[in-house]
Protein backbone atom coordinates (compact mmCIF):
# COMPACT_ATOMS: atom_id res chain seq x y z
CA UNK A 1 -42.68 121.40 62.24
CA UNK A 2 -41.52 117.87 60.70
CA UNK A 3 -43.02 118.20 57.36
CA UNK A 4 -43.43 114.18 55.40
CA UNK A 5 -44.40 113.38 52.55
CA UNK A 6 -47.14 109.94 53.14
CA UNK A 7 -49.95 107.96 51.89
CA UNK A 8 -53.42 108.99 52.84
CA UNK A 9 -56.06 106.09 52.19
CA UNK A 10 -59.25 106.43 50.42
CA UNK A 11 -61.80 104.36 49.09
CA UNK A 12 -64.23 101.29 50.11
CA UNK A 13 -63.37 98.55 52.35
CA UNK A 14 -60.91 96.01 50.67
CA UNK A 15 -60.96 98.26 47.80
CA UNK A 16 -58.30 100.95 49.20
CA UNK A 17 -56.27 103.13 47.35
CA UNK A 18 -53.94 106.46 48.48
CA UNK A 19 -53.31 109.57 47.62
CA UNK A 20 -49.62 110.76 48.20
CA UNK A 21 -49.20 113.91 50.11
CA UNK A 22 -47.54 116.35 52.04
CA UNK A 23 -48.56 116.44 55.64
CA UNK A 24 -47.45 117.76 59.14
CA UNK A 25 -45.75 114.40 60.96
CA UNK A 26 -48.49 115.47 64.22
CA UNK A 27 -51.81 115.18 61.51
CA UNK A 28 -53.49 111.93 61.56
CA UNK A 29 -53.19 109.57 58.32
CA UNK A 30 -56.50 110.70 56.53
CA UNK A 31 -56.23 113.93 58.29
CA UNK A 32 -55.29 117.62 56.95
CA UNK A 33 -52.83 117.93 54.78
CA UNK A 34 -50.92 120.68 53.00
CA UNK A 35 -50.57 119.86 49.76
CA UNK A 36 -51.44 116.46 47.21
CA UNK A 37 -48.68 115.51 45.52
CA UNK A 38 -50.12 112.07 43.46
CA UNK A 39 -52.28 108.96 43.63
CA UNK A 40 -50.98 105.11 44.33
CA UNK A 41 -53.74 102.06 43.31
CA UNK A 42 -52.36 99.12 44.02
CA UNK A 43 -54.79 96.57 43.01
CA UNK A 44 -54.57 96.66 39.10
CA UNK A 45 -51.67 94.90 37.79
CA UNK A 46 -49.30 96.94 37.56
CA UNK A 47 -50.04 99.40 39.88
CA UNK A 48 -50.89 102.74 39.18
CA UNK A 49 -48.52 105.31 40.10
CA UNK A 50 -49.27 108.71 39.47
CA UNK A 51 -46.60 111.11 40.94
CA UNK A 52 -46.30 114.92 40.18
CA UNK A 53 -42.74 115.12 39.97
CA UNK A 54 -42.29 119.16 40.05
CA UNK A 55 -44.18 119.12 43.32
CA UNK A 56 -42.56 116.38 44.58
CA UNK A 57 -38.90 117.96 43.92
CA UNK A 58 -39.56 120.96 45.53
CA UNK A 59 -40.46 119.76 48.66
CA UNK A 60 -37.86 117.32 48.56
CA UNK A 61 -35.54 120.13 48.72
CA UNK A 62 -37.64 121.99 51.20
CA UNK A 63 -36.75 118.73 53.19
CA UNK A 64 -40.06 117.07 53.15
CA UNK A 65 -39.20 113.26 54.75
CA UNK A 66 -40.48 110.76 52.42
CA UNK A 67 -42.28 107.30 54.44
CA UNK A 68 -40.60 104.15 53.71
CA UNK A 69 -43.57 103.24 51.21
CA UNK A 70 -43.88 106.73 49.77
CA UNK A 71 -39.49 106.78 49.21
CA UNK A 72 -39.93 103.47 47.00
CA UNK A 73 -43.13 104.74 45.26
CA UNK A 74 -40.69 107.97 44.36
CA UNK A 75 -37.73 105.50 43.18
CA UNK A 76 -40.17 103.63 40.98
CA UNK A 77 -41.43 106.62 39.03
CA UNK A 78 -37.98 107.99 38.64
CA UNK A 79 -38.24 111.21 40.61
CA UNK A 80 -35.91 109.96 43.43
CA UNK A 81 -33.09 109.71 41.03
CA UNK A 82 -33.82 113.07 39.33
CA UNK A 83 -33.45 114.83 42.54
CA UNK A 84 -30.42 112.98 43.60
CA UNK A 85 -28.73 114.04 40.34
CA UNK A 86 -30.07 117.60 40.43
CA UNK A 87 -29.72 118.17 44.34
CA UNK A 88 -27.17 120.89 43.81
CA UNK A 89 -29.56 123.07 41.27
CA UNK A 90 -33.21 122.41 43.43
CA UNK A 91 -31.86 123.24 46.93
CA UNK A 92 -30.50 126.45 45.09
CA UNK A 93 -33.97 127.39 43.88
CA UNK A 94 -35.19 126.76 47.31
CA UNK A 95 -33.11 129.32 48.81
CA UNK A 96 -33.32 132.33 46.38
């Protein structure tokens, strides 16, 4: 099972915004998913980015694939880099 981390879209027409979430690759886009992990709104200036990083880490090092938009939304909130520089010490607590 290819497990990715994605943007699911809510709200109105021309009034979107996403919540960021863990998903099987084979659900649709606003189908089931397994677990939310934060919210994206991307019409207020700036954007809101809401990202819970614990959650986010640990499926990062369950080896969760991050989307294209979802991997930028991570490096703008600062939980990319945190996992990068912690790989070592989260895949551990993975495996135990």
């Amino acid at each position: 099972m290819a497990v990715r981390i994605r943007l699911s879209r809510a709200g109105a027409k021309k009034r979107p915004f996403y919540h960021v979430v863990v998903a099987d690759s084979r659900m649709p886009r606003d189908g089931r998913f397994i677990e939310l992990v934060g919210r994206y709104n991307p019409l207020p200036d700036p954007s809101f980015i809401e990202i819970d990083a614990e959650k986010a880490i640990k499926w990062l090092a369950k080896g969760a694939q991050p989307s294209r938009t979802v991997e930028h939304l991570l490096k703008i909130s600062g939980v990319r880099q945190e996992f990068d520089a912690n790989k070592k010490k989260y895949l551990q607590e993975v495996s135990a």
